[in-house]
Protein backbone atom coordinates (compact mmCIF):
# COMPACT_ATOMS: atom_id res chain seq x y z
CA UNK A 1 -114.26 -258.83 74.78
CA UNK A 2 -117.29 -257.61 76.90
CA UNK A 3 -115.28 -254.32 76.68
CA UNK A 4 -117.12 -251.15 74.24
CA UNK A 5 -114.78 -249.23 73.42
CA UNK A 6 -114.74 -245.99 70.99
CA UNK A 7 -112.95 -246.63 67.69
CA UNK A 8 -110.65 -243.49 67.81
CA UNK A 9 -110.14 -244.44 71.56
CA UNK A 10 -108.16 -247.96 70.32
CA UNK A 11 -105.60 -245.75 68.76
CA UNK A 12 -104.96 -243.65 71.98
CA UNK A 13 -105.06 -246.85 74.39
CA UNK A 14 -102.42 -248.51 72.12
CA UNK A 15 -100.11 -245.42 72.45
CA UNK A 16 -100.55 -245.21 75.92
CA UNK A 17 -99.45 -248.68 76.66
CA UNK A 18 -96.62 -248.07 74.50
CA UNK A 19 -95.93 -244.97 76.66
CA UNK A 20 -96.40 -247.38 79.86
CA UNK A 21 -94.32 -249.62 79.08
CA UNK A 22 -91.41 -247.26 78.17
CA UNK A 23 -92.23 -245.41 81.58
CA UNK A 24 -91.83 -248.10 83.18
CA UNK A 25 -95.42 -248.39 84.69
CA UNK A 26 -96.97 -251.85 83.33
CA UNK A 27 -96.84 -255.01 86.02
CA UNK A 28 -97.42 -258.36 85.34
CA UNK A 29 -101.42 -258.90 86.20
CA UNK A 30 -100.34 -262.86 86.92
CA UNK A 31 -100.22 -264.36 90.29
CA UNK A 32 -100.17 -268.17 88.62
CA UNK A 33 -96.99 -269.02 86.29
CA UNK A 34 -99.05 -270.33 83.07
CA UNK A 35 -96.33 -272.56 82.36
CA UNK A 36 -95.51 -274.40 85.88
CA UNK A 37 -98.39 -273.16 87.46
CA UNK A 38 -96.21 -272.16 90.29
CA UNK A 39 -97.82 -269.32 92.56
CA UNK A 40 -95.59 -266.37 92.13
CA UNK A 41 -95.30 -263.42 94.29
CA UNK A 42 -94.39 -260.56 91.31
CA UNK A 43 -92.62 -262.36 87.54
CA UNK A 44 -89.76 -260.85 86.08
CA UNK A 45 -90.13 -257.96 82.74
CA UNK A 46 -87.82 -260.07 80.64
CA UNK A 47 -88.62 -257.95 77.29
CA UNK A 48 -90.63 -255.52 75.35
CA UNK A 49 -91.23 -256.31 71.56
CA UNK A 50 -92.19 -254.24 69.09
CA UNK A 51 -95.58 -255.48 67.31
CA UNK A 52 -97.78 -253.39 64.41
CA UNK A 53 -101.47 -252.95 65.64
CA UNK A 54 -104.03 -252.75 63.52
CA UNK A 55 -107.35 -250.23 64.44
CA UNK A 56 -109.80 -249.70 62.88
CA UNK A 57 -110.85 -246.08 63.75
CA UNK A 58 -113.52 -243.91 61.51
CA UNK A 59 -113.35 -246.23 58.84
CA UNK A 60 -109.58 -246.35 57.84
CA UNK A 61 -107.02 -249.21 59.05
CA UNK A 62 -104.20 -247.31 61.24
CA UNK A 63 -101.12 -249.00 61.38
CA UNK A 64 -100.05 -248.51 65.16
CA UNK A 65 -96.53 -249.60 66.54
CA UNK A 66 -96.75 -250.37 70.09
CA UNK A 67 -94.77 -252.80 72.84
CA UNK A 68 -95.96 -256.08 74.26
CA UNK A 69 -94.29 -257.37 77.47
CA UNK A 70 -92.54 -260.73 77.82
CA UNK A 71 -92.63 -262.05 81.28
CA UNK A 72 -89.88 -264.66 83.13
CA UNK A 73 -91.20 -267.30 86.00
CA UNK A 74 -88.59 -267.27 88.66
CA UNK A 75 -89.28 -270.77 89.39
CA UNK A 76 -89.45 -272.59 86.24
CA UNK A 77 -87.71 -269.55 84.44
CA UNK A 78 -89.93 -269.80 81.32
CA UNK A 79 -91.17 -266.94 79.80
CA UNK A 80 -95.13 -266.00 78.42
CA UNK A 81 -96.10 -262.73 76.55
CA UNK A 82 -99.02 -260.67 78.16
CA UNK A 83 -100.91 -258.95 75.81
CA UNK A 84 -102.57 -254.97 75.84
CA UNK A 85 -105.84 -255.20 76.96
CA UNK A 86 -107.08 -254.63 73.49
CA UNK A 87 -104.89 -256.81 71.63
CA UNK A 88 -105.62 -260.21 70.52
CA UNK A 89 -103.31 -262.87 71.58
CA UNK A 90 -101.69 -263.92 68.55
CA UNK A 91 -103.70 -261.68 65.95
CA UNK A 92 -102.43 -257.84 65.07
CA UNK A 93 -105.94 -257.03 65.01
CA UNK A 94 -107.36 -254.73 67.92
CA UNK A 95 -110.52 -256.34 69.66
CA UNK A 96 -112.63 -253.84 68.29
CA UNK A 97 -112.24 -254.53 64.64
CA UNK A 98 -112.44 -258.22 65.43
CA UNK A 99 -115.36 -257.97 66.68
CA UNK A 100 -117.22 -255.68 64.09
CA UNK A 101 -115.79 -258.49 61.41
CA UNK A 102 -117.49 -261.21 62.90
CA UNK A 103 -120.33 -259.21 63.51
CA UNK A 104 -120.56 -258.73 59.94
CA UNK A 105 -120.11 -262.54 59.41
CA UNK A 106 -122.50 -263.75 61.39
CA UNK A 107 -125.68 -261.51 59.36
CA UNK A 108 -128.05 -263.83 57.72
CA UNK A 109 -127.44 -263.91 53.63
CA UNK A 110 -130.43 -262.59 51.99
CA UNK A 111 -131.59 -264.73 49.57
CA UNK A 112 -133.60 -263.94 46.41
CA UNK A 113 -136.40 -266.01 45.54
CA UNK A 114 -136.23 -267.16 42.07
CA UNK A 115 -138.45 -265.61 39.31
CA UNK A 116 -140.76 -267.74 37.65
């Protein structure tokens, strides 16, 4: 999460994975099963699900269907889901509006000192 990132830029980065992964052009970043921690010269795509994003960009939520990418071990023949860059594993939240929310968490509560 080190990552800035523009908020209308989430939108496009989530379509372009999308487009990616339809093309053809994503590759397992791995070289260590997670599951067997076998060392593995290139995993198998074993599927692309559909998942609902959510960005925050300019203030309004955008719902944003994209693809994540299931991935097969040839050894152990388990499979592990590698999320988009800006996705959080798990979460349908985009890292960006994440963050802001615990940014606006963590502010001190201002407290009023009692009239006397």
């Amino acid at each position: 999460m080190g990552r800035k990132y523009l908020k209308h830029d989430l939108v496009q980065m989530v379509k372009d994975n999308t487009q990616n992964i339809l093309h053809g052009h994503v590759v397992c970043v791995y070289t260590i099963c997670p599951k067997c921690h076998q060392e593995v010269d290139s995993f198998k795509l074993h599927e692309a699900r559909t998942r609902i994003f959510l960005v925050l960009a300019e203030n309004i939520v955008n719902r944003v269907l994209s693809l994540i990418t299931r991935w097969k071990c040839p050894f152990c023949g388990k499979t592990f889901i590698l999320y988009p860059e800006v996705a959080l594993p798990y979460k349908r939240n985009t890292v960006i509006k994440y963050s802001t929310f615990k940014i606006v968490l963590r502010k001190p509560l201002k407290h009023s000192s009692p009239v006397s």
